[in-house]
C-alpha atoms as a PDB file:
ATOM      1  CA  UNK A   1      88.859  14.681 -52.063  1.00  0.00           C
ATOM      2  CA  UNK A   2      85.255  16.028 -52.414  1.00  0.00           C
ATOM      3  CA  UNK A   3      83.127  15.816 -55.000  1.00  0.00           C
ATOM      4  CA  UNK A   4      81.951  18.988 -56.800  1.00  0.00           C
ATOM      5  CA  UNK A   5      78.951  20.452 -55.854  1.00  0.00           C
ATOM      6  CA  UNK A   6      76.879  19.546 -59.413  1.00  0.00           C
ATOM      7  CA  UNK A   7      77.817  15.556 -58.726  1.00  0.00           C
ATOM      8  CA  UNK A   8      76.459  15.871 -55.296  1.00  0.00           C
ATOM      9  CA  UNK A   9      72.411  15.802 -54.804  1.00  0.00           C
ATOM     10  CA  UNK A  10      70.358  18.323 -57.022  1.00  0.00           C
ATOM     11  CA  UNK A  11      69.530  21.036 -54.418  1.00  0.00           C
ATOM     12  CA  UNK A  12      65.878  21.121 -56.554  1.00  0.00           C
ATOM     13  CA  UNK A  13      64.102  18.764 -54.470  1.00  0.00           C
ATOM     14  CA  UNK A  14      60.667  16.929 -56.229  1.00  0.00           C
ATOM     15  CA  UNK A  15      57.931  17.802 -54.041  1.00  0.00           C
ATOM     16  CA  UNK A  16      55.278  16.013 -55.302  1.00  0.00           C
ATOM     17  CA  UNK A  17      51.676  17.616 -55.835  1.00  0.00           C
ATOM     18  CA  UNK A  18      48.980  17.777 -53.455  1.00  0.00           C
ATOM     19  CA  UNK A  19      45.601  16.733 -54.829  1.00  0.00           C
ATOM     20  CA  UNK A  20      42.469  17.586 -53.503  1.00  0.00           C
ATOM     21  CA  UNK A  21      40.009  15.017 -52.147  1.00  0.00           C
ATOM     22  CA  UNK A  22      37.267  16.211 -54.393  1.00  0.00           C
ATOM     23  CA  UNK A  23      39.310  16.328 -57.710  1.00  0.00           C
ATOM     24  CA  UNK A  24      38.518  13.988 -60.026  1.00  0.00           C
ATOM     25  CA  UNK A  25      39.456  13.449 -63.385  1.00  0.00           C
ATOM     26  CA  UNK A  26      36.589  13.347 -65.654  1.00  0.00           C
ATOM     27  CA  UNK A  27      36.763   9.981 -67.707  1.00  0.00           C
ATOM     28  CA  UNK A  28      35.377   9.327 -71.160  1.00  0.00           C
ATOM     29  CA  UNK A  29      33.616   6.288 -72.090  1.00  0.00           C
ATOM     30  CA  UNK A  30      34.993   3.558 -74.826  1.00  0.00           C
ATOM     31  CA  UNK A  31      32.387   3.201 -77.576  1.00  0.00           C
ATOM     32  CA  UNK A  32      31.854   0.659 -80.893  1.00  0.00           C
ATOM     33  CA  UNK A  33      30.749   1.634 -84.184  1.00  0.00           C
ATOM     34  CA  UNK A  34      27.196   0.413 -83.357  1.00  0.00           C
ATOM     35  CA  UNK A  35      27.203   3.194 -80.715  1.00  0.00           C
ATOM     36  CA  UNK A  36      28.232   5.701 -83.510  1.00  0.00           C
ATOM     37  CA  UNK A  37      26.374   4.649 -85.558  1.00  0.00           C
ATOM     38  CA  UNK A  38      22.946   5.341 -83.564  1.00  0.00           C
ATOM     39  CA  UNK A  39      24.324   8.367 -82.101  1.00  0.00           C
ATOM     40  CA  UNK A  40      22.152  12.177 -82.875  1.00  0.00           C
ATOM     41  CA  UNK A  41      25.043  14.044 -82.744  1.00  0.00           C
ATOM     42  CA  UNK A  42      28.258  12.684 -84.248  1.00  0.00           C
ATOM     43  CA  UNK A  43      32.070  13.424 -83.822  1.00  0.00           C
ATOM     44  CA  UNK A  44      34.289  13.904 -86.404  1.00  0.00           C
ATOM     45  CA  UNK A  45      36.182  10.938 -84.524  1.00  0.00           C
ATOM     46  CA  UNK A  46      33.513   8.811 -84.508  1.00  0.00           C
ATOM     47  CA  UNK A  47      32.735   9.225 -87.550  1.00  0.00           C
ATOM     48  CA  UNK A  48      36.451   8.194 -88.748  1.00  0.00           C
ATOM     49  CA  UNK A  49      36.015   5.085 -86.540  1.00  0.00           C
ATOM     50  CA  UNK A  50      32.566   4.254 -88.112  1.00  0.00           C
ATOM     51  CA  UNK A  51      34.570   4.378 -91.700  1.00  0.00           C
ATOM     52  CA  UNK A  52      37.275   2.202 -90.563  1.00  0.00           C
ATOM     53  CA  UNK A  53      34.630  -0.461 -89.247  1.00  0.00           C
ATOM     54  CA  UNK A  54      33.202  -0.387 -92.041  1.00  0.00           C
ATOM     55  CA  UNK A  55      35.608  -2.037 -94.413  1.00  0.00           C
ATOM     56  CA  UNK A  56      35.736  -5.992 -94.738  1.00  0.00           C
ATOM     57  CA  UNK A  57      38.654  -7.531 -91.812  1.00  0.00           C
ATOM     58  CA  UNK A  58      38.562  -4.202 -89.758  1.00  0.00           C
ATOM     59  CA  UNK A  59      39.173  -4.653 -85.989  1.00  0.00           C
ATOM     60  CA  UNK A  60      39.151  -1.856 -83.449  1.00  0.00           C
ATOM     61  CA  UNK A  61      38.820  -1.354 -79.462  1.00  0.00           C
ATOM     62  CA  UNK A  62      36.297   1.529 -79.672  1.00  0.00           C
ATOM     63  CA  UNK A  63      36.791   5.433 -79.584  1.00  0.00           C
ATOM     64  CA  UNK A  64      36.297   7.732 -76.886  1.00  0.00           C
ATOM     65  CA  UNK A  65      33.105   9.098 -76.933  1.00  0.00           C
ATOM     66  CA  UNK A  66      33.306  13.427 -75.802  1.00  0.00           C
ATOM     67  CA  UNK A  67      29.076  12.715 -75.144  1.00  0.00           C
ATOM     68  CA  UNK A  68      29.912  10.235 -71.726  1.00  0.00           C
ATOM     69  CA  UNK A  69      31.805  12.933 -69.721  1.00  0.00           C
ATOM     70  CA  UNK A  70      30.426  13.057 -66.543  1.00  0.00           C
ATOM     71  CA  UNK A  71      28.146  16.724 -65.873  1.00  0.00           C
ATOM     72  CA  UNK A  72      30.225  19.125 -64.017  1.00  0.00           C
ATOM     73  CA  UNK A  73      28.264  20.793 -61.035  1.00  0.00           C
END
């Protein structure tokens, strides 16, 4: 017997994505709350870290910071 046609292999077949050589993904850098703290023009997120870090016991890994992206040419 032969199996039906939807059990066989999906006739959709995954190509995968070509990626240019020059593409790069623009990465933002981790901050603390000492870095937000200093900073002239603060995020709303930042600002929600620096209130977390503020309070006694409070332990965090740092934001992303939107002001470290990388200048686009």
């Amino acid at each position: 017997m032969s199996k039906p046609a939807s059990q066989g292999k999906s006739a959709k077949g995954g190509a995968k994505k070509k990626v240019h050589a020059e593409h790069v993904q623009p990465q933002m850098k981790i901050v603390l709350s000492d870095t937000c703290a200093v900073c002239k023009t603060p995020c709303q997120r930042g600002l929600d870290y620096l209130a977390r870090m503020t309070k006694p016991g409070a332990l965090g890994k740092g934001v992303p910071c939107v002001l470290t992206l990388p200048k686009r040419a």
